[in-house]
Protein backbone atom coordinates (compact mmCIF):
# COMPACT_ATOMS: atom_id res chain seq x y z
CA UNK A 1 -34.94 16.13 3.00
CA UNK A 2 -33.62 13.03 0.78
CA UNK A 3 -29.55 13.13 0.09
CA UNK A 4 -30.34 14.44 -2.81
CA UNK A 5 -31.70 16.97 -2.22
CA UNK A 6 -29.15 17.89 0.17
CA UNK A 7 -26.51 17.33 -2.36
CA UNK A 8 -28.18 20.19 -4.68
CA UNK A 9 -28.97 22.58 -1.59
CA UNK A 10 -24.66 22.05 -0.58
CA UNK A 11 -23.95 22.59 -4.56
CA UNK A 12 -26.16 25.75 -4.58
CA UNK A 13 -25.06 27.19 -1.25
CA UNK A 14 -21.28 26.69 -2.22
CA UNK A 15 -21.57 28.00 -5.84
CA UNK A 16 -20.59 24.65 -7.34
CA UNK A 17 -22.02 23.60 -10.60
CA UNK A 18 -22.86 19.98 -11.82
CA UNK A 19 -20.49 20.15 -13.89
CA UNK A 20 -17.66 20.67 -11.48
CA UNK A 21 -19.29 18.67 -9.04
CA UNK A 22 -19.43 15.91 -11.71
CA UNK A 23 -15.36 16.37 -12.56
CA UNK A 24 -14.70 16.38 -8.71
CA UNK A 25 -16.38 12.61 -8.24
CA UNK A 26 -16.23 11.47 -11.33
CA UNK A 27 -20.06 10.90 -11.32
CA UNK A 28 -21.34 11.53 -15.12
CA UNK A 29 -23.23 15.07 -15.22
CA UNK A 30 -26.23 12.52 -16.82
CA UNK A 31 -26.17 10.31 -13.50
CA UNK A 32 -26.60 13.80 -11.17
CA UNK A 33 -29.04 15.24 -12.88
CA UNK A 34 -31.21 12.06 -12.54
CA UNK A 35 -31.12 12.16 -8.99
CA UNK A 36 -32.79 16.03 -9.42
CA UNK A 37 -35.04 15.35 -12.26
CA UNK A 38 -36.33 11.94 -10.64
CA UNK A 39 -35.56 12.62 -7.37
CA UNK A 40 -33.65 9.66 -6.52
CA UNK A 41 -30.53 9.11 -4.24
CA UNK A 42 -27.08 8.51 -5.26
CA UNK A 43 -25.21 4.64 -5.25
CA UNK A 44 -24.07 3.76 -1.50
CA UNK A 45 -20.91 3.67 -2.97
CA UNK A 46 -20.65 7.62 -4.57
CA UNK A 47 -21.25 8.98 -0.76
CA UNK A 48 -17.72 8.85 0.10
CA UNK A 49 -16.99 10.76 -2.95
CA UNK A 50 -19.86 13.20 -3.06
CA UNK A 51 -18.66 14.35 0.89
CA UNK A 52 -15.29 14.57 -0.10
CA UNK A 53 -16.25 16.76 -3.04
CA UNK A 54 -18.43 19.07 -0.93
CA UNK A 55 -16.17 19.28 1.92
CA UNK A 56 -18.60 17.71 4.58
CA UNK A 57 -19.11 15.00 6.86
CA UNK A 58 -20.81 12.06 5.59
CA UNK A 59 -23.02 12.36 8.47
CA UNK A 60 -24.09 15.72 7.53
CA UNK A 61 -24.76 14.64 3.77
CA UNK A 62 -27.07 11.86 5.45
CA UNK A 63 -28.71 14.34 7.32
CA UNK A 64 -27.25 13.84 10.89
CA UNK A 65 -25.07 16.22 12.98
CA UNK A 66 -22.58 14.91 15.31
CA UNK A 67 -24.46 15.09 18.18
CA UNK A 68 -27.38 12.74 16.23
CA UNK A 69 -25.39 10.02 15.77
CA UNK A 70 -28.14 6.41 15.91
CA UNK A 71 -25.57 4.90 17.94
CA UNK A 72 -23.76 7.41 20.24
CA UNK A 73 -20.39 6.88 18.73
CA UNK A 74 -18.40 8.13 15.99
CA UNK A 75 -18.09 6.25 12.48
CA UNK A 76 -14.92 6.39 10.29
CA UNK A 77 -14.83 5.79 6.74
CA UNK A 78 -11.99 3.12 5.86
CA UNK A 79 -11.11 3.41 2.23
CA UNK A 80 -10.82 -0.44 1.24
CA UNK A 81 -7.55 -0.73 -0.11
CA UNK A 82 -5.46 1.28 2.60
CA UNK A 83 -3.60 -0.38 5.67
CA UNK A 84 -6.16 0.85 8.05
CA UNK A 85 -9.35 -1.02 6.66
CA UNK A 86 -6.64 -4.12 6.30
CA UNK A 87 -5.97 -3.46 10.37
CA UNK A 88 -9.24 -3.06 11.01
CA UNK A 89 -10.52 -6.48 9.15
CA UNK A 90 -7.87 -8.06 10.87
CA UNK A 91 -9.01 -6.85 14.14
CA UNK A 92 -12.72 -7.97 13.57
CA UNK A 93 -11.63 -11.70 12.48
CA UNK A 94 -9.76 -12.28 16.24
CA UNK A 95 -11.38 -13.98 19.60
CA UNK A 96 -11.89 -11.45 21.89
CA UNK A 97 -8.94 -12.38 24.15
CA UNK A 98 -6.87 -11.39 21.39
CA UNK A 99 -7.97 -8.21 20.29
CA UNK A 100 -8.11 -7.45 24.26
CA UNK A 101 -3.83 -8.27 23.90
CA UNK A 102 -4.07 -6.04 20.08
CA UNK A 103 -5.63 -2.97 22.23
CA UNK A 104 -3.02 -3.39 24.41
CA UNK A 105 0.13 -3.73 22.26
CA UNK A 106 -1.76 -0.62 20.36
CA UNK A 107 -1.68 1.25 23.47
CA UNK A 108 2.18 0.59 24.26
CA UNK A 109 2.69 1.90 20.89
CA UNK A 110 0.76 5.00 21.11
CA UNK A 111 2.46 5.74 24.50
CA UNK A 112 6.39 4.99 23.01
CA UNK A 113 5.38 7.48 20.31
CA UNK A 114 5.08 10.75 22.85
């Protein structure tokens, strides 16, 4: 089953129209009904949206359950102008001694905070 598709089989199942699904992600009614009519797959960037709207995982929009995950480990979804995909960037751009010391000072934190 494509994304689409799944999108359309969530919408029916949950009773939302196109319309409202359209309002909820901002995603012109036009757009969505191109993916049905010529059975195409929304922008990378509309998945975030298109979950949120339909109140699932973006795994299970892409047509994987938890315990399918490719990799064996959970993925987050940063939005790219809050603190944590800042932290996170910042994380990725240090040698590996130093984001050894970050986990660590993270850690301490977490463990003051109880």
């Amino acid at each position: 089953m494509t994304i689409s598709e799944r999108i359309f089989d969530i919408l029916k199942t949950k009773g939302i129209s196109q319309k409202t699904f359209s309002k909820q992600t901002g995603i012109a009614e036009s757009t969505i009904s191109d993916w049905k009519r010529k059975k195409t797959n929304p922008a990378a960037d509309k998945i975030l949206a298109i979950s949120r709207a339909l109140d699932v995982s973006v795994y299970e929009l892409l047509g994987e359950t938890m315990s399918d995950k490719t990799f064996g480990e959970e993925c987050i979804v940063l939005e790219r102008n809050s603190e944590e995909f800042a932290f996170f960037t910042l994380y990725r751009s240090l040698r590996p001694g130093d984001k050894e010391r970050m986990l660590g000072y993270a850690e301490a934190l977490h463990k003051l905070g109880r």
